[in-house]
PDB file of N, CA and C in Angstrom:
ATOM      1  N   UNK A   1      83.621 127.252  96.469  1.00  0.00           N
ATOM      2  CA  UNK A   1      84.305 127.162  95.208  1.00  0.00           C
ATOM      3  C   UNK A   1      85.517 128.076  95.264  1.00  0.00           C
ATOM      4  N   UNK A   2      86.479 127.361  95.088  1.00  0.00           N
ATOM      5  CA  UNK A   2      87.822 128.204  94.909  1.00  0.00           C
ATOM      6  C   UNK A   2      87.944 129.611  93.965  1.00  0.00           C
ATOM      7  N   UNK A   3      87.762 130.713  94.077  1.00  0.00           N
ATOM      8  CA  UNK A   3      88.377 131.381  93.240  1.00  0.00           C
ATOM      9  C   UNK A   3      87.559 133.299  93.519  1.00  0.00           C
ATOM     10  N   UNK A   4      87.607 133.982  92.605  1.00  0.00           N
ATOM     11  CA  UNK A   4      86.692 135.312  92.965  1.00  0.00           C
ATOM     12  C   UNK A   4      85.589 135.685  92.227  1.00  0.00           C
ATOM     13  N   UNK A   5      84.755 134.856  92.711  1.00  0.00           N
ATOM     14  CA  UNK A   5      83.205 134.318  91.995  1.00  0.00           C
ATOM     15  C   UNK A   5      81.904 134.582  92.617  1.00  0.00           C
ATOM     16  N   UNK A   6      80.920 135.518  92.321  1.00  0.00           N
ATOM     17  CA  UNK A   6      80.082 135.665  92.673  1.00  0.00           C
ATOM     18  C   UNK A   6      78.473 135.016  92.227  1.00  0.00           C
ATOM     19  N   UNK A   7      77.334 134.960  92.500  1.00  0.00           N
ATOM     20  CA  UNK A   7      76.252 134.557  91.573  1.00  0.00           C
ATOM     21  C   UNK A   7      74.928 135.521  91.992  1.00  0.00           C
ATOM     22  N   UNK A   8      74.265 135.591  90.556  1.00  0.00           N
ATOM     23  CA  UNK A   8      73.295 136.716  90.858  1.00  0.00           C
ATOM     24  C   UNK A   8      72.197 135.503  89.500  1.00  0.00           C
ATOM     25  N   UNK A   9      70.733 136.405  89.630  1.00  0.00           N
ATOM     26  CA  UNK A   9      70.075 135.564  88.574  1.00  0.00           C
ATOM     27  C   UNK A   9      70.622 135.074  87.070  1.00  0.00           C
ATOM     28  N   UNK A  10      71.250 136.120  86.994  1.00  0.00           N
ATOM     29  CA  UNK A  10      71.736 135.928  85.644  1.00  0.00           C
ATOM     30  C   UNK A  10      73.115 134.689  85.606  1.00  0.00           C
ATOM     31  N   UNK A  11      73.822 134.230  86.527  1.00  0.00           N
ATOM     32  CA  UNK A  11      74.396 133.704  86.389  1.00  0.00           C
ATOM     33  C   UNK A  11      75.459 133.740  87.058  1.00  0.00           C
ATOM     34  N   UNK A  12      77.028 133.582  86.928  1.00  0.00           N
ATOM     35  CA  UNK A  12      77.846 133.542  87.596  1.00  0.00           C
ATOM     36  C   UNK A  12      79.145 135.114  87.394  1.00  0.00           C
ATOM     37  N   UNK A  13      79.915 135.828  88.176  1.00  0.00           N
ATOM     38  CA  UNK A  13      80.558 136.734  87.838  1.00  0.00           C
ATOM     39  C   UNK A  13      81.466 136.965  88.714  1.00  0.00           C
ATOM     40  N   UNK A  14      82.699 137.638  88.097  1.00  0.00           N
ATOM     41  CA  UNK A  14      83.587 137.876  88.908  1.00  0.00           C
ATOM     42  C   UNK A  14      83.535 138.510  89.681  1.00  0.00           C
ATOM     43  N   UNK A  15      84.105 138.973  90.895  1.00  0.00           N
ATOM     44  CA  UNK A  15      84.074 139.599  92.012  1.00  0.00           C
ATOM     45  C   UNK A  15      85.648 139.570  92.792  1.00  0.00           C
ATOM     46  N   UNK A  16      85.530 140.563  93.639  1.00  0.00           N
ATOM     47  CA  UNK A  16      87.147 141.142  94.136  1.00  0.00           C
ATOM     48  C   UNK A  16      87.521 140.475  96.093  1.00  0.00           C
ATOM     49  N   UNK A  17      86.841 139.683  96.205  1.00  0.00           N
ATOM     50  CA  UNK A  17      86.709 139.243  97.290  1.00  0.00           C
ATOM     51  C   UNK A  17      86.998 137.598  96.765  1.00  0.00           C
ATOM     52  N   UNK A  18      87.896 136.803  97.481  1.00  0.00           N
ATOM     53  CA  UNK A  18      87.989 135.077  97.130  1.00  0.00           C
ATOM     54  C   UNK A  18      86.922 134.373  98.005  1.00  0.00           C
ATOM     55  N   UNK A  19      86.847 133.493  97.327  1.00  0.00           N
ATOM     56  CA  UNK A  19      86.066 131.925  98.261  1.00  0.00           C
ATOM     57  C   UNK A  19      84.827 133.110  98.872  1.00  0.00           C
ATOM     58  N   UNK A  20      83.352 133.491  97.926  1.00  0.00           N
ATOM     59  CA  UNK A  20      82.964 133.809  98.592  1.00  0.00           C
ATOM     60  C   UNK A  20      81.466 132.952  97.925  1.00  0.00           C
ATOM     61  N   UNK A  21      81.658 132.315  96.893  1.00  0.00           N
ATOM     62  CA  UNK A  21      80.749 131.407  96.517  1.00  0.00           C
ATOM     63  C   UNK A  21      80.389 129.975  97.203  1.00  0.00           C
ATOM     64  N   UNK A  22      79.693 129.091  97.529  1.00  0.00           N
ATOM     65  CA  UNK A  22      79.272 128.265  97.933  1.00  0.00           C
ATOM     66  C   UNK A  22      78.966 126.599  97.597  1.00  0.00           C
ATOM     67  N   UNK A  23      78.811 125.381  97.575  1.00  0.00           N
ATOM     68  CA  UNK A  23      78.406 124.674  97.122  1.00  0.00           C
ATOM     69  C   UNK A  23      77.031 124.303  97.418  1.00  0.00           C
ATOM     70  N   UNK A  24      75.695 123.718  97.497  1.00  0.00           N
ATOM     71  CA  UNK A  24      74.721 123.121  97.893  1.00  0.00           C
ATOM     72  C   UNK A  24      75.845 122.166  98.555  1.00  0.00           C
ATOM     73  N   UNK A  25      75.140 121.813  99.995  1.00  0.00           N
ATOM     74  CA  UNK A  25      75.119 120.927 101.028  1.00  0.00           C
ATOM     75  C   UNK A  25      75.384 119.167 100.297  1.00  0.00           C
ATOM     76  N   UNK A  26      76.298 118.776 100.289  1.00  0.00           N
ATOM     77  CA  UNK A  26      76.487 117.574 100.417  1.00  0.00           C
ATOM     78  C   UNK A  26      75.253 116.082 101.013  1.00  0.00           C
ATOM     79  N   UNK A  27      74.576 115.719 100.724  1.00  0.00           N
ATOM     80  CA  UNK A  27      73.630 114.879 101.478  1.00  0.00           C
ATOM     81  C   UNK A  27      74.059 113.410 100.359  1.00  0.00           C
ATOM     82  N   UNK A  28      73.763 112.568 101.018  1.00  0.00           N
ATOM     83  CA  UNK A  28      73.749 111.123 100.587  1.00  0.00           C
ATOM     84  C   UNK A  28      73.431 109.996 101.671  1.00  0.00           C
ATOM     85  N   UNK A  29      72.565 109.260 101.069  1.00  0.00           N
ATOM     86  CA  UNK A  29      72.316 107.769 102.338  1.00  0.00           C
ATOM     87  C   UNK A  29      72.601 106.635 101.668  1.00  0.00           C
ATOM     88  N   UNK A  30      73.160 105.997 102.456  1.00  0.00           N
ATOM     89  CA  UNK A  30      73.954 104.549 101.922  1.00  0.00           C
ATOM     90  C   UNK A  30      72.743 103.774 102.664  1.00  0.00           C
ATOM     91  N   UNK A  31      72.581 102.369 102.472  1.00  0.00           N
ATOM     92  CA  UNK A  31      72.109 101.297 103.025  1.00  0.00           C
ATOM     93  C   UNK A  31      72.627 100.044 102.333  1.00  0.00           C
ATOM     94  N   UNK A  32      73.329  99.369 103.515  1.00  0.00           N
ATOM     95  CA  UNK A  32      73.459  98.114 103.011  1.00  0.00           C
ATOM     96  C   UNK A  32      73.001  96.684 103.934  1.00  0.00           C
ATOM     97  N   UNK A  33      72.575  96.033 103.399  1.00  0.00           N
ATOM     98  CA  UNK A  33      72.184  94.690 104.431  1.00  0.00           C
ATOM     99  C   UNK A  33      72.769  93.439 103.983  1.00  0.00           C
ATOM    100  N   UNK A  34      73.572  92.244 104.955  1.00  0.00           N
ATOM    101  CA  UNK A  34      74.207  91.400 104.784  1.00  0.00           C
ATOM    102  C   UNK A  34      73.425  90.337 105.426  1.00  0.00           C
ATOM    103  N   UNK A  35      73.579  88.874 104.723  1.00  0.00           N
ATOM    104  CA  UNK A  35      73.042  87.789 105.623  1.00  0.00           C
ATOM    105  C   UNK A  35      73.981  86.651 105.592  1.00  0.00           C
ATOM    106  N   UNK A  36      74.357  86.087 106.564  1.00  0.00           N
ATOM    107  CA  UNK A  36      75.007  85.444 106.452  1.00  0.00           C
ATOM    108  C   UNK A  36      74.401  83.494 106.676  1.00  0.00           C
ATOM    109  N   UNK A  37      74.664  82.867 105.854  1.00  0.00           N
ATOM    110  CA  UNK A  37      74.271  81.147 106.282  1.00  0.00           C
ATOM    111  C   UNK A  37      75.275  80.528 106.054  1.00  0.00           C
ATOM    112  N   UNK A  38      75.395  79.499 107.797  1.00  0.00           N
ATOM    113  CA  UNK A  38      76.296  78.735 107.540  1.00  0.00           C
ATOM    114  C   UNK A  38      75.962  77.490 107.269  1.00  0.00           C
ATOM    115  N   UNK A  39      77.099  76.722 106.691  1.00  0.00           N
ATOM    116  CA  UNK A  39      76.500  75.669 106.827  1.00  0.00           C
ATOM    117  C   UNK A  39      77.958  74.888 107.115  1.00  0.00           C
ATOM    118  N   UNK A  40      78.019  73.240 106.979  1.00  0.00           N
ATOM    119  CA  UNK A  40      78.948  72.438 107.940  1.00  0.00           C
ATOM    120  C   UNK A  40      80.311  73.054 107.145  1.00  0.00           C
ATOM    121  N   UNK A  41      80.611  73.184 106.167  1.00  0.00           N
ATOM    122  CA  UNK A  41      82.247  73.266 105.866  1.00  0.00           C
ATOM    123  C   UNK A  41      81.929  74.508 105.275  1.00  0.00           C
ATOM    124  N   UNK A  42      81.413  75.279 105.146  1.00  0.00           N
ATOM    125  CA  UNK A  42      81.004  76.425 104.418  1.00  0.00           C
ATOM    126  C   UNK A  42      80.335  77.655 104.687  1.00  0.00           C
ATOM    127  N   UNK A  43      80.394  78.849 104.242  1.00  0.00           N
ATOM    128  CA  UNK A  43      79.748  79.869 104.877  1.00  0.00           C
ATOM    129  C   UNK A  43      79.095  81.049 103.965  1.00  0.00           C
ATOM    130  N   UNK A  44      78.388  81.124 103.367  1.00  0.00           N
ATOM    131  CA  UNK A  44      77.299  81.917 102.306  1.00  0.00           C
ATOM    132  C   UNK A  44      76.732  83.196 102.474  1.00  0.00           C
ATOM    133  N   UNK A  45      77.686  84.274 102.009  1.00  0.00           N
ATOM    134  CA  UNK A  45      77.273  85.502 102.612  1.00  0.00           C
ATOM    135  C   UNK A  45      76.459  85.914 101.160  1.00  0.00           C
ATOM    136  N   UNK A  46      75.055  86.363 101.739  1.00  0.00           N
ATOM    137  CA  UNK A  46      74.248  87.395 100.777  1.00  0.00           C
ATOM    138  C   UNK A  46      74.316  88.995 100.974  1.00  0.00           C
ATOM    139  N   UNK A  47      74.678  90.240 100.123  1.00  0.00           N
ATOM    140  CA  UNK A  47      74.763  91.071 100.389  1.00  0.00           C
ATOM    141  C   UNK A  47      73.967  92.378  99.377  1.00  0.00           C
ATOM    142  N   UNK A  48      73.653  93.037  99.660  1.00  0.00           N
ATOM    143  CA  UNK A  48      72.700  94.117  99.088  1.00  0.00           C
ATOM    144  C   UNK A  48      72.908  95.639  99.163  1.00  0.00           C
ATOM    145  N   UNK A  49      72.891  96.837  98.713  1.00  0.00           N
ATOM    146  CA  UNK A  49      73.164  97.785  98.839  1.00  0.00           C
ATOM    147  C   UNK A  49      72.898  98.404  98.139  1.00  0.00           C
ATOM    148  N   UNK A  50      72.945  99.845  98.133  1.00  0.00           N
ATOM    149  CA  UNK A  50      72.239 100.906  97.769  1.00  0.00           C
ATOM    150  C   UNK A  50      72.868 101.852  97.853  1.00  0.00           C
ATOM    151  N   UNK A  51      73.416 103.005  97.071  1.00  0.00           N
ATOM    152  CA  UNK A  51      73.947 104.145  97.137  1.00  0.00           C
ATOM    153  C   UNK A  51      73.165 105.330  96.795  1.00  0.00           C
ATOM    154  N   UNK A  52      73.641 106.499  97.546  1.00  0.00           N
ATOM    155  CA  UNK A  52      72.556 107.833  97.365  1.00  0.00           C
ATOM    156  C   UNK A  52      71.054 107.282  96.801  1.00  0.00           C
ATOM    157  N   UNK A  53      70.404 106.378  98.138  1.00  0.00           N
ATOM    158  CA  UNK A  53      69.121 106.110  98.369  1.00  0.00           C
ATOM    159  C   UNK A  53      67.680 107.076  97.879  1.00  0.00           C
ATOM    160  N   UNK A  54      68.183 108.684  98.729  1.00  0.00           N
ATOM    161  CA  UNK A  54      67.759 109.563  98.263  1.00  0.00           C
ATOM    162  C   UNK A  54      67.411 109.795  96.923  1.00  0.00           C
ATOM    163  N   UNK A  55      68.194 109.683  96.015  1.00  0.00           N
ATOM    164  CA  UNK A  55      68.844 110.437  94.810  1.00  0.00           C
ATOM    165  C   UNK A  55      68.703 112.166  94.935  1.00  0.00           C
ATOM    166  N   UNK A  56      69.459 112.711  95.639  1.00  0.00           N
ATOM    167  CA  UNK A  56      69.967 113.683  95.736  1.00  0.00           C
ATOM    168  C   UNK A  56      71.276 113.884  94.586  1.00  0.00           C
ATOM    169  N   UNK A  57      70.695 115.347  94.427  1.00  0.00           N
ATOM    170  CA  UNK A  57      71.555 115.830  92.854  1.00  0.00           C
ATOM    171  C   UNK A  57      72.610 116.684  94.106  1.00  0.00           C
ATOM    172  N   UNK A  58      73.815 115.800  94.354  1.00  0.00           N
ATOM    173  CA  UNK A  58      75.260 116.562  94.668  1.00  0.00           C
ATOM    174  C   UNK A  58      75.619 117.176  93.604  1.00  0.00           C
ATOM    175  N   UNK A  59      76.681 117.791  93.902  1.00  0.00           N
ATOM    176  CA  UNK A  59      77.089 118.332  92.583  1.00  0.00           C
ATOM    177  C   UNK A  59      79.073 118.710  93.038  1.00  0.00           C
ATOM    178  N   UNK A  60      79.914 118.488  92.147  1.00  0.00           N
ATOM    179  CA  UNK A  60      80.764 119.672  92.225  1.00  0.00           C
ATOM    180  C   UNK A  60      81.309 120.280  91.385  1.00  0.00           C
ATOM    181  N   UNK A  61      82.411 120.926  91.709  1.00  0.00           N
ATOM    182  CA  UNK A  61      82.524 122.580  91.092  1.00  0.00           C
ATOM    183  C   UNK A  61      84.133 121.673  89.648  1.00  0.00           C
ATOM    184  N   UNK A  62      83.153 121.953  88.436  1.00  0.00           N
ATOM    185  CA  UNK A  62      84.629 121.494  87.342  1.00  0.00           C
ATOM    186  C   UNK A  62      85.341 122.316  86.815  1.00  0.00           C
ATOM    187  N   UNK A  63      85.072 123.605  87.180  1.00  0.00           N
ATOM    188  CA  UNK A  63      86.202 124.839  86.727  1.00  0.00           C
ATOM    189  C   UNK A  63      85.105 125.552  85.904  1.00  0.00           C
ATOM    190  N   UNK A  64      85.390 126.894  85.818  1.00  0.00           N
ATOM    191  CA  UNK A  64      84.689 127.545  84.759  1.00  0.00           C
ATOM    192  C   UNK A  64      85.764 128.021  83.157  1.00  0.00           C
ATOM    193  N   UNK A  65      85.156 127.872  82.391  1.00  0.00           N
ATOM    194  CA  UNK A  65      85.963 127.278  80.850  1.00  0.00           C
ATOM    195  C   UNK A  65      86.247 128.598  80.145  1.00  0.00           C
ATOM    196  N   UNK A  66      85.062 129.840  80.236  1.00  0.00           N
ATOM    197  CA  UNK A  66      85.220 131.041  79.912  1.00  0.00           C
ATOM    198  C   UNK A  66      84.824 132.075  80.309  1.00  0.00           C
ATOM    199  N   UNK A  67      85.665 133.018  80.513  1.00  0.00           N
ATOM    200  CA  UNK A  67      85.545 134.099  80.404  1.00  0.00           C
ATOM    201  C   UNK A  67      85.200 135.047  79.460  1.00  0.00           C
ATOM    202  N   UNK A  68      84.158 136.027  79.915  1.00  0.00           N
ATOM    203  CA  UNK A  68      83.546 137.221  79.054  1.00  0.00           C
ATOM    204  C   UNK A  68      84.286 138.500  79.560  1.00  0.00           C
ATOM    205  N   UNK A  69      84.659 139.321  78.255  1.00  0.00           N
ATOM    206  CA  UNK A  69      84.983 141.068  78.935  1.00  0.00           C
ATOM    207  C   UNK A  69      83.772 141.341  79.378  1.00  0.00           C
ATOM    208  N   UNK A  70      82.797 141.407  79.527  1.00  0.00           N
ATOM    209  CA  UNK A  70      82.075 142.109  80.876  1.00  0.00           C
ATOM    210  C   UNK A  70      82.094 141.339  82.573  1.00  0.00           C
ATOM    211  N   UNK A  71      82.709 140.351  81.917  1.00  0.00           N
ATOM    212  CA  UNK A  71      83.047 140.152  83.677  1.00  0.00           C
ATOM    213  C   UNK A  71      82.139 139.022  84.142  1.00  0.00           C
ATOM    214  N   UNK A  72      81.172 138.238  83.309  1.00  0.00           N
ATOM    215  CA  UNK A  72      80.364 137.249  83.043  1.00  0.00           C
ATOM    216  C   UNK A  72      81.363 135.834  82.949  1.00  0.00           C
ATOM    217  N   UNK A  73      81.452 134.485  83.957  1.00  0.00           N
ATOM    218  CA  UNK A  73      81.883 133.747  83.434  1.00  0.00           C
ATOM    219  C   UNK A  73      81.201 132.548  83.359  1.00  0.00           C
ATOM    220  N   UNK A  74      81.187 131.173  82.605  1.00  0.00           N
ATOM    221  CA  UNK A  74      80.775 130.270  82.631  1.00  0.00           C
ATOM    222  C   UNK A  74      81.528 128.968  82.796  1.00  0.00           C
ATOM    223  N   UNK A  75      80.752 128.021  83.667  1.00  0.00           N
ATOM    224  CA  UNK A  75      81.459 127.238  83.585  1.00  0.00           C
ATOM    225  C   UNK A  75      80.348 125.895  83.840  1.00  0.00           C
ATOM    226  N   UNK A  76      81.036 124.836  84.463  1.00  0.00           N
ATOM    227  CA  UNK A  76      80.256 123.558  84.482  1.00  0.00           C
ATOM    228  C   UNK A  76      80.067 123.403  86.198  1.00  0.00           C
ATOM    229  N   UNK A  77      78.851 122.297  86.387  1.00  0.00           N
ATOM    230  CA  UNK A  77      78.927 121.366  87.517  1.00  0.00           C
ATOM    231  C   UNK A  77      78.641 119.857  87.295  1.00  0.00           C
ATOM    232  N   UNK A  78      79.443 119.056  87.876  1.00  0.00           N
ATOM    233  CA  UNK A  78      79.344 117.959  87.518  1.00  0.00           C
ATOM    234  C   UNK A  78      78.399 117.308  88.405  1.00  0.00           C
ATOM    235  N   UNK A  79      77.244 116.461  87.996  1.00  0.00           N
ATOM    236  CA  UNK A  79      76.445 115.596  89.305  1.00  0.00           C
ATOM    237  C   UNK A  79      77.682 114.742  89.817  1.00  0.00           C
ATOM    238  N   UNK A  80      77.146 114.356  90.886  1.00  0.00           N
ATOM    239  CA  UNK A  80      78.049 113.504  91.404  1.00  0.00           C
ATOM    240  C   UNK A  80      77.047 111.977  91.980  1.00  0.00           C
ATOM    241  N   UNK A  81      77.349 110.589  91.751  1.00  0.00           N
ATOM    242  CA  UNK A  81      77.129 109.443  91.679  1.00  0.00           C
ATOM    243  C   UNK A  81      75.067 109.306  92.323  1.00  0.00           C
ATOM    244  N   UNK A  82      74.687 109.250  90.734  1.00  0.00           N
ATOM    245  CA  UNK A  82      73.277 108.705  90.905  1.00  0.00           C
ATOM    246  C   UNK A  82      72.784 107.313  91.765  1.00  0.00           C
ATOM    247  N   UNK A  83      71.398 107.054  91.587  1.00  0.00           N
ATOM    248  CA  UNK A  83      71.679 106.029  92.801  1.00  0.00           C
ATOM    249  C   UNK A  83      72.201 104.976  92.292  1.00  0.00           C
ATOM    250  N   UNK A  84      72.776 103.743  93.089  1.00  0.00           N
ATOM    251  CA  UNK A  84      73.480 102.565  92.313  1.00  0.00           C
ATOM    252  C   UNK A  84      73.595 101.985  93.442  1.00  0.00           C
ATOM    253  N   UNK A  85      72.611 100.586  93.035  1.00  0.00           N
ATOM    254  CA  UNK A  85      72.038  99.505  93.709  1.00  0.00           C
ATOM    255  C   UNK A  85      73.205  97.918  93.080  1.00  0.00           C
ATOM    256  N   UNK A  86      73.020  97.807  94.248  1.00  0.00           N
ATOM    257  CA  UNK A  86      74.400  96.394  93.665  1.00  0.00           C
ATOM    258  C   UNK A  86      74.350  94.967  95.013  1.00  0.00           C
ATOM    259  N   UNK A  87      74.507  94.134  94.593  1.00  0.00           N
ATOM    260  CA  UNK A  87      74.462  93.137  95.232  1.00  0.00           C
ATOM    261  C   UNK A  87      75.649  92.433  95.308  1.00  0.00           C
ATOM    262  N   UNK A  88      75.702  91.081  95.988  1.00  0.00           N
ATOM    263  CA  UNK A  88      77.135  90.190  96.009  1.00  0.00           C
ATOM    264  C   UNK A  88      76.942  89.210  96.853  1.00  0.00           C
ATOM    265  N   UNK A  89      77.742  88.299  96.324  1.00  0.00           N
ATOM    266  CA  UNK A  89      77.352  86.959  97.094  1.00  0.00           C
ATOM    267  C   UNK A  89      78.998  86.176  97.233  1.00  0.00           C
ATOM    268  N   UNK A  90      79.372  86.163  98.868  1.00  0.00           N
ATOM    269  CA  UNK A  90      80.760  85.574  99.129  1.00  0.00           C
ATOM    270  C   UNK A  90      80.499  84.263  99.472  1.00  0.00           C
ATOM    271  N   UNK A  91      81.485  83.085  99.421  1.00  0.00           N
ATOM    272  CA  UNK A  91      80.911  81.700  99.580  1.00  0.00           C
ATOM    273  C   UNK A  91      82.718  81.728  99.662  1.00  0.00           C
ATOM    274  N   UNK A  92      82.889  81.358 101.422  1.00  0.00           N
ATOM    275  CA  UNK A  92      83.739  80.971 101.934  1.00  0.00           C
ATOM    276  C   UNK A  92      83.909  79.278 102.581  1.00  0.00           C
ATOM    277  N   UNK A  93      85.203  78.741 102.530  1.00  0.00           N
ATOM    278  CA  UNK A  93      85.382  77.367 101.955  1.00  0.00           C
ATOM    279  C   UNK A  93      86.242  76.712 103.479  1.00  0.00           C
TER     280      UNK A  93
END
């Protein structure tokens, strides 16, 4: 995370050193499977897929919004894309 940010139980705080905070590890699994049938003038693609299979909670960093005089700041993390399953069907001519 960009900036001079530290974290302890209580939460998040400033500190005199930059970039010394972290994100959790990035993970995500895609899967997708395609089938294709032909036939005489035509060609019928079936398709299927799946995003962050896992559902792993990514996350990133949306800025922190306030500042406290003791040196306490808060801010947000945004999840980043739950799972999302989707299909499609191409029919070439």
């Amino acid at each position: 995370m960009p900036g001079f940010y530290g974290r302890d139980a209580a939460g998040f705080f400033l500190i005199t050193r930059r970039n010394q905070l972290r994100l959790p590890f990035y993970n995500r699994l895609d899967i997708r499977l395609s089938k294709a049938f032909l036939f005489k003038k035509t060609k019928l693609t079936l398709t299927g897929e799946v995003l962050n299979l896992l559902n792993r909670e990514n996350v990133r960093y949306a800025g922190f919004d306030f500042y406290f005089s003791n040196g306490r700041v808060q801010g947000q993390f945004d999840r980043l894309l739950p799972i999302v399953p989707s299909a499609g069907v191409v029919i070439d001519f």
